[in-house]
Protein backbone atom coordinates (compact mmCIF):
# COMPACT_ATOMS: atom_id res chain seq x y z
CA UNK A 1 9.69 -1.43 1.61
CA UNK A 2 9.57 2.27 0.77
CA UNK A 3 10.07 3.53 -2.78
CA UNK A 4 9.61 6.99 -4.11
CA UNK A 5 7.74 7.34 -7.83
CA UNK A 6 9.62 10.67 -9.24
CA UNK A 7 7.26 10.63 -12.47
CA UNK A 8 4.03 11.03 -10.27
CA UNK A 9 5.85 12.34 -6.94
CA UNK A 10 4.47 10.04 -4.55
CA UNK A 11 5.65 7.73 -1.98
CA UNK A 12 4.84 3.84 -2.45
CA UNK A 13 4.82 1.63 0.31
CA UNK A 14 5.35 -2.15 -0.23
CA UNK A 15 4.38 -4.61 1.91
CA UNK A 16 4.85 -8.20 1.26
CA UNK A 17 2.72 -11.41 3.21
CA UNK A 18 3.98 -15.20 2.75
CA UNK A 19 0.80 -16.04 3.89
CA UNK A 20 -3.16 -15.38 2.57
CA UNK A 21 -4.86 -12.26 2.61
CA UNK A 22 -5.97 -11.15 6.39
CA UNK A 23 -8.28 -8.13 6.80
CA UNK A 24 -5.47 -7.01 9.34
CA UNK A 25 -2.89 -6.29 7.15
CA UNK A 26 -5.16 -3.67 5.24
CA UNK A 27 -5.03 -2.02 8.67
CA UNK A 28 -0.95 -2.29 8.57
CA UNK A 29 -0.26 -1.23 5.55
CA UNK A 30 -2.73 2.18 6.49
CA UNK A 31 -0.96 2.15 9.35
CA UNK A 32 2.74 2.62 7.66
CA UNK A 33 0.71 4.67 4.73
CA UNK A 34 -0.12 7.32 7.66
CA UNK A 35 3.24 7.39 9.22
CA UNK A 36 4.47 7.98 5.40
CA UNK A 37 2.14 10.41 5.14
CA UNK A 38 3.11 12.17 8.80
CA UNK A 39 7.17 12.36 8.59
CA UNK A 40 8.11 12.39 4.80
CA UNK A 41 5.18 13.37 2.82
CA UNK A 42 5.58 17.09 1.48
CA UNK A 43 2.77 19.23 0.29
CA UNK A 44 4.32 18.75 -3.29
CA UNK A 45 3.84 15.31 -3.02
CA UNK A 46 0.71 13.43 -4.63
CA UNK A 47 -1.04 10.69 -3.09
CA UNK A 48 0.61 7.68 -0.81
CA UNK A 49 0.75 5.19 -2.59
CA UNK A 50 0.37 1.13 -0.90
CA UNK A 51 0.68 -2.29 -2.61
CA UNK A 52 -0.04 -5.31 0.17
CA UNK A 53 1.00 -8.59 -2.08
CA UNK A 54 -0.10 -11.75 -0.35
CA UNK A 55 -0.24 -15.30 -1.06
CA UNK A 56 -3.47 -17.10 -1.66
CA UNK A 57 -4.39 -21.23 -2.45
CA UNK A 58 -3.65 -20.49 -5.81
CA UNK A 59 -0.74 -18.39 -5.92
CA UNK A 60 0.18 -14.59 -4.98
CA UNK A 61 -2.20 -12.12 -5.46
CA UNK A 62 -1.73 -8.41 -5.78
CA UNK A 63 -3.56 -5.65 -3.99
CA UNK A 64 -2.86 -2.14 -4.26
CA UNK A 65 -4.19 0.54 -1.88
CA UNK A 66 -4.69 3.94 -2.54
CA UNK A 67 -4.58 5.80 0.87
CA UNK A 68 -5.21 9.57 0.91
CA UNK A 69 -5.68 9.27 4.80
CA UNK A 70 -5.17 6.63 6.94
CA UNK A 71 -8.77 5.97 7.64
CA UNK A 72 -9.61 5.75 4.01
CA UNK A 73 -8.80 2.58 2.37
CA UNK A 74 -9.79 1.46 -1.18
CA UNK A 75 -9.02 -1.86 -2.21
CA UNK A 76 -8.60 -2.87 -5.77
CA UNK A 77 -7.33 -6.68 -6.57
CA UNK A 78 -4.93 -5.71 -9.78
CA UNK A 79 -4.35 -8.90 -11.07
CA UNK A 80 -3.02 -12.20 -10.02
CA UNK A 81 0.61 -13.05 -10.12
C-alpha cells in the first residue's frame, strides 16, 4: 500500500506479511521504497517512509524502515501488535 503523510510530506509505503519476519522482505520493501523514491518522490518531499508488519509465534509485530536510499536500511522493531 502507498499512502502520502501531508503533515511531514513524505511518501509511506506499507507492506503487510501473513507470515514471520524473513530477511528478504527488508530487501522488498527497499526495493518498492526506491521505486517510490525514483517515479513520485519530488525534491520537496522528505524522507520515504516504509513499515513491513509481519507475523511472528506470538502475534504481529511491527517494523518500520526508514529508507533515504535504497541501499540504506535501518530497522527499528516499534512495538508489538
Amino acid at each position: 500500500m502507498l499512502f502520502y503523510n501531508i503533515q511531514i510530506h513524505s511518501y509511506v509505503v506499507v507492506e503487510l506479511k501473513t507470515t514471520s519476519f524473513k530477511a528478504e522482505y527488508i530487501g522488498q520493501l527497499s526495493a518498492y521504497v526506491g521505486a517510490v523514491n525514483h517515479s513520485l518522490k519530488g525534491k520537496e518531499d522528505g524522507q520515504t517512509i516504509g513499515l513491513l508488519i509481519c507475523k511472528d509465534k506470538n502475534g504481529n509485530s511491527l517494523y518500520k524502515e526508514v529508507l533515504e536510499k535504497a541501499k540504506e536500511v535501518y530497522k527499528n522493531e516499534l512495538c508489538d501488535i
